[in-house]
N, C-alpha and C. Protein backbone atom coordinates (compact mmCIF):
# COMPACT_ATOMS: atom_id res chain seq x y z
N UNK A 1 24.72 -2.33 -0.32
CA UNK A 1 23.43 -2.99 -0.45
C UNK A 1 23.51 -4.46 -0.02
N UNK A 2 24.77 -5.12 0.65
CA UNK A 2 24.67 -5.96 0.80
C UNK A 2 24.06 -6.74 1.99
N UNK A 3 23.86 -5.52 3.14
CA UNK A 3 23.38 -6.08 4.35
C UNK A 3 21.71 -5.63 4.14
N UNK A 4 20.86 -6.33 5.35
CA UNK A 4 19.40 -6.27 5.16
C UNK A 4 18.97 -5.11 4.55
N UNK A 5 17.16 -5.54 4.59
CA UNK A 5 16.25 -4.39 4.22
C UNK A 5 15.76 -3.98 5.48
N UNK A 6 15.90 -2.99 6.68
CA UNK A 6 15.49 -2.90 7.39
C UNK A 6 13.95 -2.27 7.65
N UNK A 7 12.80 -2.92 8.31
CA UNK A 7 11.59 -2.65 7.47
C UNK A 7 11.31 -1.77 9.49
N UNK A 8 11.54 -2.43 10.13
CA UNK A 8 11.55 -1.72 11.89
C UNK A 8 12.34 -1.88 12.67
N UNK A 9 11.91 -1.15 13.75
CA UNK A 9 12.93 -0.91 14.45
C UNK A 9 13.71 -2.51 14.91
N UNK A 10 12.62 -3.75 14.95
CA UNK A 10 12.54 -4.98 15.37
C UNK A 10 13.14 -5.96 14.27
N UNK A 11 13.05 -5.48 13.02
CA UNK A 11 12.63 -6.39 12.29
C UNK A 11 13.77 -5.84 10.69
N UNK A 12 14.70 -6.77 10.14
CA UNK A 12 15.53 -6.54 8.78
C UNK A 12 15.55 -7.70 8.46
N UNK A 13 15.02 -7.72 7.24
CA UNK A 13 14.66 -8.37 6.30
C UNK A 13 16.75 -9.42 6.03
N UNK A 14 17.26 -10.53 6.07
CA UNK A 14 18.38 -10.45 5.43
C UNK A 14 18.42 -10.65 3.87
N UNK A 15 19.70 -10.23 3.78
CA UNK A 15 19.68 -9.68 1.98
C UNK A 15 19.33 -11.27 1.30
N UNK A 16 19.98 -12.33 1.92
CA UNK A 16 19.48 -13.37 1.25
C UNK A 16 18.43 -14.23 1.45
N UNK A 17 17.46 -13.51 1.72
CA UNK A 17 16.30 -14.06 1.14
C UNK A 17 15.60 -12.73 0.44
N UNK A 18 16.31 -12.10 -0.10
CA UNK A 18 16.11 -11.07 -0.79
C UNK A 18 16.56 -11.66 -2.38
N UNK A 19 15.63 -11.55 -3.82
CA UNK A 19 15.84 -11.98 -4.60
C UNK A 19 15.77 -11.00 -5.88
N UNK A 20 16.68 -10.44 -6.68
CA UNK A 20 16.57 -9.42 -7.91
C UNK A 20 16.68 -10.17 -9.20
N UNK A 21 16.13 -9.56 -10.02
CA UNK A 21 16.27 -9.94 -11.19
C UNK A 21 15.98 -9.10 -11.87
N UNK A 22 16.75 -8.39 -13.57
CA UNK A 22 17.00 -7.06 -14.27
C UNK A 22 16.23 -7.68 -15.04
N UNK A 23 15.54 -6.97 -15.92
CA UNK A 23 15.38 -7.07 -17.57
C UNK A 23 15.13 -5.58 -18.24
N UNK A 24 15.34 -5.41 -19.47
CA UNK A 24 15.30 -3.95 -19.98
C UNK A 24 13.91 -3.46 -20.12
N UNK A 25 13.90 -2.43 -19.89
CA UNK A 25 12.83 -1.44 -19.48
C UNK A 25 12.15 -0.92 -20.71
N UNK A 26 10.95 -0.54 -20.70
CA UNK A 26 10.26 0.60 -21.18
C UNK A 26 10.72 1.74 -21.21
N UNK A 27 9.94 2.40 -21.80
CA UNK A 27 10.09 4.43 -21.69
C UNK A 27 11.70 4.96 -22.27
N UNK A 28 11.77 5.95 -21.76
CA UNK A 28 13.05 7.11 -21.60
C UNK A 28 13.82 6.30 -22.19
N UNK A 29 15.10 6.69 -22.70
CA UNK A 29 16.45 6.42 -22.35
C UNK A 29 17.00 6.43 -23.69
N UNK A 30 16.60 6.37 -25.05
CA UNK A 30 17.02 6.75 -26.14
C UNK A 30 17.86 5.67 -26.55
N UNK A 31 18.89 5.43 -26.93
CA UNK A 31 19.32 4.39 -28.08
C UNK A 31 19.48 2.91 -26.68
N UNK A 32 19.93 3.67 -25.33
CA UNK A 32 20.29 2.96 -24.38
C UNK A 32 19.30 1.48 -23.81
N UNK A 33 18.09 2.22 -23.78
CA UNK A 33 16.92 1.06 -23.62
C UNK A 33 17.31 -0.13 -24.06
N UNK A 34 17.41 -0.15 -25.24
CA UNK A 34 17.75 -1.59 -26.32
C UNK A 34 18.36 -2.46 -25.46
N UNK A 35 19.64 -1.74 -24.31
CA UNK A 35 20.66 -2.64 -24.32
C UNK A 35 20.95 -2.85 -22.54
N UNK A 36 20.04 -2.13 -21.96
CA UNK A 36 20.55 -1.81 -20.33
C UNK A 36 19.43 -2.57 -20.06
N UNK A 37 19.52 -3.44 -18.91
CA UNK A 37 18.59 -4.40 -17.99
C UNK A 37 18.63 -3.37 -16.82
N UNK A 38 17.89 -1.82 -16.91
CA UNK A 38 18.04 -1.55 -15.99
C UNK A 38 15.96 -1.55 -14.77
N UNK A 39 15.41 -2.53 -15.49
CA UNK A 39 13.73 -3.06 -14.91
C UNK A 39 14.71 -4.02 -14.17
N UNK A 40 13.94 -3.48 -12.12
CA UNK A 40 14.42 -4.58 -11.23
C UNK A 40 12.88 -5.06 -10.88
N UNK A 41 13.39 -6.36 -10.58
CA UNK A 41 11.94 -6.82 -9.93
C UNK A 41 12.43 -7.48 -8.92
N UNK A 42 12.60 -7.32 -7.39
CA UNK A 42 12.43 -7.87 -6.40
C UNK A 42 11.66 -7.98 -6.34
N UNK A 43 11.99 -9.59 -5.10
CA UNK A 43 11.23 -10.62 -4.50
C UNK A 43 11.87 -10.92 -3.25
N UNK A 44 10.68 -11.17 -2.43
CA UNK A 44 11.04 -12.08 -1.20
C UNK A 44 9.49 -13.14 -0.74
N UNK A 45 10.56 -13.83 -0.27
CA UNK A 45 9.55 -14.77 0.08
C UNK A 45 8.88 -15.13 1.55
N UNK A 46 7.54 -14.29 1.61
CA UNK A 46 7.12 -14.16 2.82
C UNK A 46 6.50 -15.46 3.46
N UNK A 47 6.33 -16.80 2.97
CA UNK A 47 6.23 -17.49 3.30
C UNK A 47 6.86 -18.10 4.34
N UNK A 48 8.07 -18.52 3.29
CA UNK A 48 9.61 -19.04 4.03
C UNK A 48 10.25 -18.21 4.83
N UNK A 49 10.10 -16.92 4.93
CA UNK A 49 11.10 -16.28 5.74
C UNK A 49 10.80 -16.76 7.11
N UNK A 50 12.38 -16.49 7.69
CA UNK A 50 12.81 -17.50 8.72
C UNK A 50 13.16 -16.09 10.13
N UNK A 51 12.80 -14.94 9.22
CA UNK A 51 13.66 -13.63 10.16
C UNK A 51 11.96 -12.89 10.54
N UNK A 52 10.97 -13.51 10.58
CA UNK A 52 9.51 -12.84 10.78
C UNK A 52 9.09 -13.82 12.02
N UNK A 53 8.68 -13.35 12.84
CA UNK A 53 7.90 -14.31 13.82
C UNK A 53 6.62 -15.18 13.56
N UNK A 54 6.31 -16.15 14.01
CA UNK A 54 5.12 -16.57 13.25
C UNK A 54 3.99 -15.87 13.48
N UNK A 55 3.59 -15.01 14.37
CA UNK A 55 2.31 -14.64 14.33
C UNK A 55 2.40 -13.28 13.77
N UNK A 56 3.13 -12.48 12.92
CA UNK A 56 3.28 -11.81 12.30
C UNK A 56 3.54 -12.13 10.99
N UNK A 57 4.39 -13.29 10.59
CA UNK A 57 3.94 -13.75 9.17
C UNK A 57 2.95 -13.99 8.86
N UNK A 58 1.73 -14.61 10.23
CA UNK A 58 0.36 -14.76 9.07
C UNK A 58 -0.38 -13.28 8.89
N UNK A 59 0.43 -12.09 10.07
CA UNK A 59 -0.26 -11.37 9.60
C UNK A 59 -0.48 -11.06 8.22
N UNK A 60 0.82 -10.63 7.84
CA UNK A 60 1.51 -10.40 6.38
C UNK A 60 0.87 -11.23 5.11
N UNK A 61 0.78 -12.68 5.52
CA UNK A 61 -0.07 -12.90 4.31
C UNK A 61 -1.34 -12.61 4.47
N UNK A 62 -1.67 -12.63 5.54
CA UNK A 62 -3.50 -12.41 5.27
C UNK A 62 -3.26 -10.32 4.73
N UNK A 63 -2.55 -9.74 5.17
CA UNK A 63 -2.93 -9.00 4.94
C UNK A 63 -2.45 -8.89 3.06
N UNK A 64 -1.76 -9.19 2.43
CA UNK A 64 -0.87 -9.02 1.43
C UNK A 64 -1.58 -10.15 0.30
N UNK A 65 -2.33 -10.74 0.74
CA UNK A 65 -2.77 -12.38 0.17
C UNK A 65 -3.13 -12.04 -1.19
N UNK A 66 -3.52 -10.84 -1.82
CA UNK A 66 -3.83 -10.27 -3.08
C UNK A 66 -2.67 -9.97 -4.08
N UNK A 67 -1.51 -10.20 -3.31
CA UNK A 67 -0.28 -9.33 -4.43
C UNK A 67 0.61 -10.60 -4.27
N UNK A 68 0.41 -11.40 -3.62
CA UNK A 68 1.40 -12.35 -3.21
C UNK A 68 1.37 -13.45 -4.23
N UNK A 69 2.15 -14.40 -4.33
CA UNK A 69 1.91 -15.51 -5.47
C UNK A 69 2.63 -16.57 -4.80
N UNK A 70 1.76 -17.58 -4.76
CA UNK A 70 2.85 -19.05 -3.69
C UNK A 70 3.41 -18.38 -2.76
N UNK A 71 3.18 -17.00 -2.45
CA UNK A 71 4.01 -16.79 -0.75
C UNK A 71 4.64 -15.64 -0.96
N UNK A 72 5.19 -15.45 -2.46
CA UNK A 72 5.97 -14.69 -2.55
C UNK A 72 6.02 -13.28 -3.46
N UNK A 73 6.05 -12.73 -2.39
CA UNK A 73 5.88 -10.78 -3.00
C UNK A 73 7.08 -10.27 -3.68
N UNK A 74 6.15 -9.86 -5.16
CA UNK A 74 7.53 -9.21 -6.35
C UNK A 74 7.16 -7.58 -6.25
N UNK A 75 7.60 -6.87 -6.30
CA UNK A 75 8.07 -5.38 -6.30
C UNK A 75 8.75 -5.10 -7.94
N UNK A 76 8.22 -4.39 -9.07
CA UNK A 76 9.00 -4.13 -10.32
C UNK A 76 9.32 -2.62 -9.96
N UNK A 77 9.99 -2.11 -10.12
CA UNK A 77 10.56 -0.81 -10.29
C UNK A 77 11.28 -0.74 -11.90
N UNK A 78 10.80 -0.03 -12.71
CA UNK A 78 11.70 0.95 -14.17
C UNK A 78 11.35 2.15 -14.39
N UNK A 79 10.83 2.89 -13.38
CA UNK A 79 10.61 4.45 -13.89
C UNK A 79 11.83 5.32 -13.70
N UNK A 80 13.26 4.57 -13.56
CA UNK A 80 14.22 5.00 -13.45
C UNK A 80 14.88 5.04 -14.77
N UNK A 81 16.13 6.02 -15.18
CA UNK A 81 16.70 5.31 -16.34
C UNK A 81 18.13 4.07 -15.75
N UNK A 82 18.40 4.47 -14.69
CA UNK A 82 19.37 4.11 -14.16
C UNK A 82 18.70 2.67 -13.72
N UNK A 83 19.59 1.10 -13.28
CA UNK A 83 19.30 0.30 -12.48
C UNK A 83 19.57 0.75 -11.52
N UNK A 84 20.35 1.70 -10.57
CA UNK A 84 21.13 1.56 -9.48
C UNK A 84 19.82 2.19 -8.62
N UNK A 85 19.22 3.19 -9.25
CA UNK A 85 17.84 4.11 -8.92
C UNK A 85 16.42 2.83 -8.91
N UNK A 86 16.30 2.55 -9.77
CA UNK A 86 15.18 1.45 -9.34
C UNK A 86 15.60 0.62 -8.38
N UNK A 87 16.60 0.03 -8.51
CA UNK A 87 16.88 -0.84 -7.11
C UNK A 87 16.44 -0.41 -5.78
N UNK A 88 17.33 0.71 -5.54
CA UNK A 88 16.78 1.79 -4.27
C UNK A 88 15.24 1.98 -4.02
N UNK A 89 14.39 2.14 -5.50
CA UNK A 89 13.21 2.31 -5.40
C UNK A 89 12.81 1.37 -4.93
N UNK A 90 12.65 0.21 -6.12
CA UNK A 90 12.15 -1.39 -5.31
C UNK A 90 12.33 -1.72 -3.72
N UNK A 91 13.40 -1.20 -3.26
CA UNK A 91 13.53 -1.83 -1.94
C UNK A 91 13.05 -0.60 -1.22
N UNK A 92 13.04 0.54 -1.20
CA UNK A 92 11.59 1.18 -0.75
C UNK A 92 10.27 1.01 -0.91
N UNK A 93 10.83 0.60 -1.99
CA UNK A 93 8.57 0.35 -1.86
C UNK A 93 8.22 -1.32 -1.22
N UNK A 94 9.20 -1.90 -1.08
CA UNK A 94 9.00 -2.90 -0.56
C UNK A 94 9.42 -2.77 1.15
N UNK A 95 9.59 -2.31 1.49
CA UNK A 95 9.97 -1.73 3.14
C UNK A 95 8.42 -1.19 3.38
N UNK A 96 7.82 -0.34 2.44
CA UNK A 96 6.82 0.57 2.74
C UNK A 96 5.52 -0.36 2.92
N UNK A 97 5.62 -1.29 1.94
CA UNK A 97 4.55 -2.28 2.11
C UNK A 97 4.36 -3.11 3.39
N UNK A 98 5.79 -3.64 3.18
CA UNK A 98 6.04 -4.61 4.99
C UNK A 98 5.95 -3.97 6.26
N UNK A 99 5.90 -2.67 6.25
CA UNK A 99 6.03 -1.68 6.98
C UNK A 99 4.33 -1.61 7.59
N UNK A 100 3.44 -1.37 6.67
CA UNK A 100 2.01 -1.23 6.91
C UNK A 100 1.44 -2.79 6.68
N UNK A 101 2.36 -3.44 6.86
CA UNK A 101 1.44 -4.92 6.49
C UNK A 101 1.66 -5.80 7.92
N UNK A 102 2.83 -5.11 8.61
CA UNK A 102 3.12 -5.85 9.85
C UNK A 102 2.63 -4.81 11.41
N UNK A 103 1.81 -3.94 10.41
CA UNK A 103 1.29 -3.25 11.74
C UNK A 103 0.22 -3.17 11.98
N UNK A 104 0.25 -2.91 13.98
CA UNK A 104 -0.83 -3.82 14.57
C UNK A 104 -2.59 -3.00 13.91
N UNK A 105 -3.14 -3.93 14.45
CA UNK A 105 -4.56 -3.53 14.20
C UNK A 105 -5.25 -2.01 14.57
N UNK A 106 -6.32 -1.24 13.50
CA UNK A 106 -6.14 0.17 14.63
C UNK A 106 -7.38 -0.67 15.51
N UNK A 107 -7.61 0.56 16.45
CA UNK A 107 -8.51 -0.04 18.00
C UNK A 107 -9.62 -0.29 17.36
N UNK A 108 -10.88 -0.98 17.77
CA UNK A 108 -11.90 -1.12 17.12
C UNK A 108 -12.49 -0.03 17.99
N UNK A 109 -13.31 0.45 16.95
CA UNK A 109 -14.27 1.60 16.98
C UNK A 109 -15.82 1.72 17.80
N UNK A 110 -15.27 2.57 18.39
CA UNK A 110 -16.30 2.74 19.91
C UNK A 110 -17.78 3.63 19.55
N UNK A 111 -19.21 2.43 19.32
CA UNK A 111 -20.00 3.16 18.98
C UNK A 111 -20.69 4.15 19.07
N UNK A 112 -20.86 5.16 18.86
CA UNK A 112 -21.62 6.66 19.72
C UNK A 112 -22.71 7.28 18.79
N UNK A 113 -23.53 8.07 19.50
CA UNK A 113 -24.98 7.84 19.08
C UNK A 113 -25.05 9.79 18.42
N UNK A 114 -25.64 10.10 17.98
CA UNK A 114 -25.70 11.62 17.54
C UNK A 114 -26.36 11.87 18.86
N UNK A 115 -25.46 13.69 18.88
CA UNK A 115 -26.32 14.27 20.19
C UNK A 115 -27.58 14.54 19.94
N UNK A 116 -28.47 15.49 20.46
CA UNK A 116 -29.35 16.17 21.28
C UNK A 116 -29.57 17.24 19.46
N UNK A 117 -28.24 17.71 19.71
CA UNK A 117 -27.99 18.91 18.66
C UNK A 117 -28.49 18.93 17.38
N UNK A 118 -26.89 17.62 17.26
CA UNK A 118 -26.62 17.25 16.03
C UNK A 118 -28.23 16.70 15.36
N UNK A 119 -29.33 16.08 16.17
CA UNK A 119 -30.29 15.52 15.57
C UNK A 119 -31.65 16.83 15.11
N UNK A 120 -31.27 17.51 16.29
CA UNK A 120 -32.25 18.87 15.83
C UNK A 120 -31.64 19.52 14.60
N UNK A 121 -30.38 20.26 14.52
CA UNK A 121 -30.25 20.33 13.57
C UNK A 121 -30.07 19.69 11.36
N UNK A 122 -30.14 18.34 12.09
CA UNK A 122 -30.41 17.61 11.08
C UNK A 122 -32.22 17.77 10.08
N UNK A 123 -32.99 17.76 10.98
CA UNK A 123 -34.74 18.06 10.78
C UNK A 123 -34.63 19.55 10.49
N UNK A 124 -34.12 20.46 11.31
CA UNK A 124 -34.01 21.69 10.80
C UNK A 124 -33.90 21.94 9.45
N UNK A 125 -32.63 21.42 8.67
CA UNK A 125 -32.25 21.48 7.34
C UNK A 125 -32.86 20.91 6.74
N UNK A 126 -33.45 19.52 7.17
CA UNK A 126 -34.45 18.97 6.21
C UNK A 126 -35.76 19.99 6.23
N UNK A 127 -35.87 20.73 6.92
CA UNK A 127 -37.47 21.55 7.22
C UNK A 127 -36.90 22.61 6.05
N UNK A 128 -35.85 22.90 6.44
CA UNK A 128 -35.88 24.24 5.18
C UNK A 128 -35.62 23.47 4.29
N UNK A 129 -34.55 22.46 3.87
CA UNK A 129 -34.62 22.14 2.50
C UNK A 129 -36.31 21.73 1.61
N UNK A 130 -37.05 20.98 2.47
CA UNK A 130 -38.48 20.77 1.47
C UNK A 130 -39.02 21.86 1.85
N UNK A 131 -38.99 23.14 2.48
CA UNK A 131 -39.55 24.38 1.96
C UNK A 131 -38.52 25.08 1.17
N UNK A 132 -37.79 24.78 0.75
CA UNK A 132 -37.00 25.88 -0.62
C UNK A 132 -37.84 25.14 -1.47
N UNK A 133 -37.91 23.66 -1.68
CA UNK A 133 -38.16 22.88 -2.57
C UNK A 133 -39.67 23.32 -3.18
N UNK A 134 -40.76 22.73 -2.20
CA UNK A 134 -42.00 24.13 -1.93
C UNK A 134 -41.90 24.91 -2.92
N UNK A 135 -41.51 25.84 -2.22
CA UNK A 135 -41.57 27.36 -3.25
C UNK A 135 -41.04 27.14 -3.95
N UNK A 136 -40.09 26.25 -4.57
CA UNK A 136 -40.00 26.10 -6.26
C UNK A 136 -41.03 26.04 -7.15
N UNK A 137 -42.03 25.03 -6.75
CA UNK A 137 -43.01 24.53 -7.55
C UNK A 137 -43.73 25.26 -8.23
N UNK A 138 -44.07 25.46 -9.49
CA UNK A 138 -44.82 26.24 -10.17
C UNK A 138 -46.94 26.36 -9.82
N UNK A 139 -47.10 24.88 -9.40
CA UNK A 139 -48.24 24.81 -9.65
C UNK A 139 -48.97 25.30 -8.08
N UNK A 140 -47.83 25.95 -7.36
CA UNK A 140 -48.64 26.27 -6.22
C UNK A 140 -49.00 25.25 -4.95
N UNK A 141 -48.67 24.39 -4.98
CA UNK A 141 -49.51 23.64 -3.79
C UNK A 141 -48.91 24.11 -2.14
């Protein structure tokens, strides 16, 4: 675990600006909880990082600008009982994020109009739907 987080084919995160910190967990684990720091919470700091290009770091914060704090994105993982398992987790789910946060824009969307069809059959259904409706009515009209 000591070399990067590799997030693309372009692009690994290095481990030091990669930041962990344990504390003991919630849930599972029976007398063990009490005493195992096995809650990781990575961090990195997308601000400062020095291994992102600049016009892809602002992607990252503009896109991330909600989870981020002063710059910097925390990841908690403890649904493990193990630390060694949340760790792994944390730094997947933090790959997965940087992963969709540094990718490009989809195409903008090319406007198109309903056919010919699609619009007849639209009035169609409306024609039968307010005649089912119609013959519901009790009072006849």
């Amino acid at each position: 675990m000591d070399d990067g987080l590799r997030v693309t084919d372009r692009w690994t995160v290095p481990a030091a600006e990669l930041r962990e910190r344990f504390s003991r967990s919630s849930g599972p684990g029976g007398q063990g909880v009490n005493t195992t720091d096995s809650r990781v919470e990575l961090s990195f700091d997308v601000a400062g990082t020095t291994s992102l290009p600049p016009a892809l770091r602002e992607r990252v914060l503009q896109r991330l600008a909600g989870r981020l704090v002063d710059g910097v994105l925390t990841i908690a993982a403890s649904e493990h009982r193990a630390q060694l398992a949340n760790r792994e987790a944390a730094r997947q789910r933090l790959v997965a994020l940087l992963r969709e946060a540094v990718a490009p824009p989809p195409p903008p969307r090319r406007p198109t109009r309903p056919s010919r069809g699609a619009k007849e059959r639209r009035l169609a259904d409306k024609k039968r739907q307010s005649q089912r409706k119609r013959d519901r009515r009790a009072d006849g009209d």
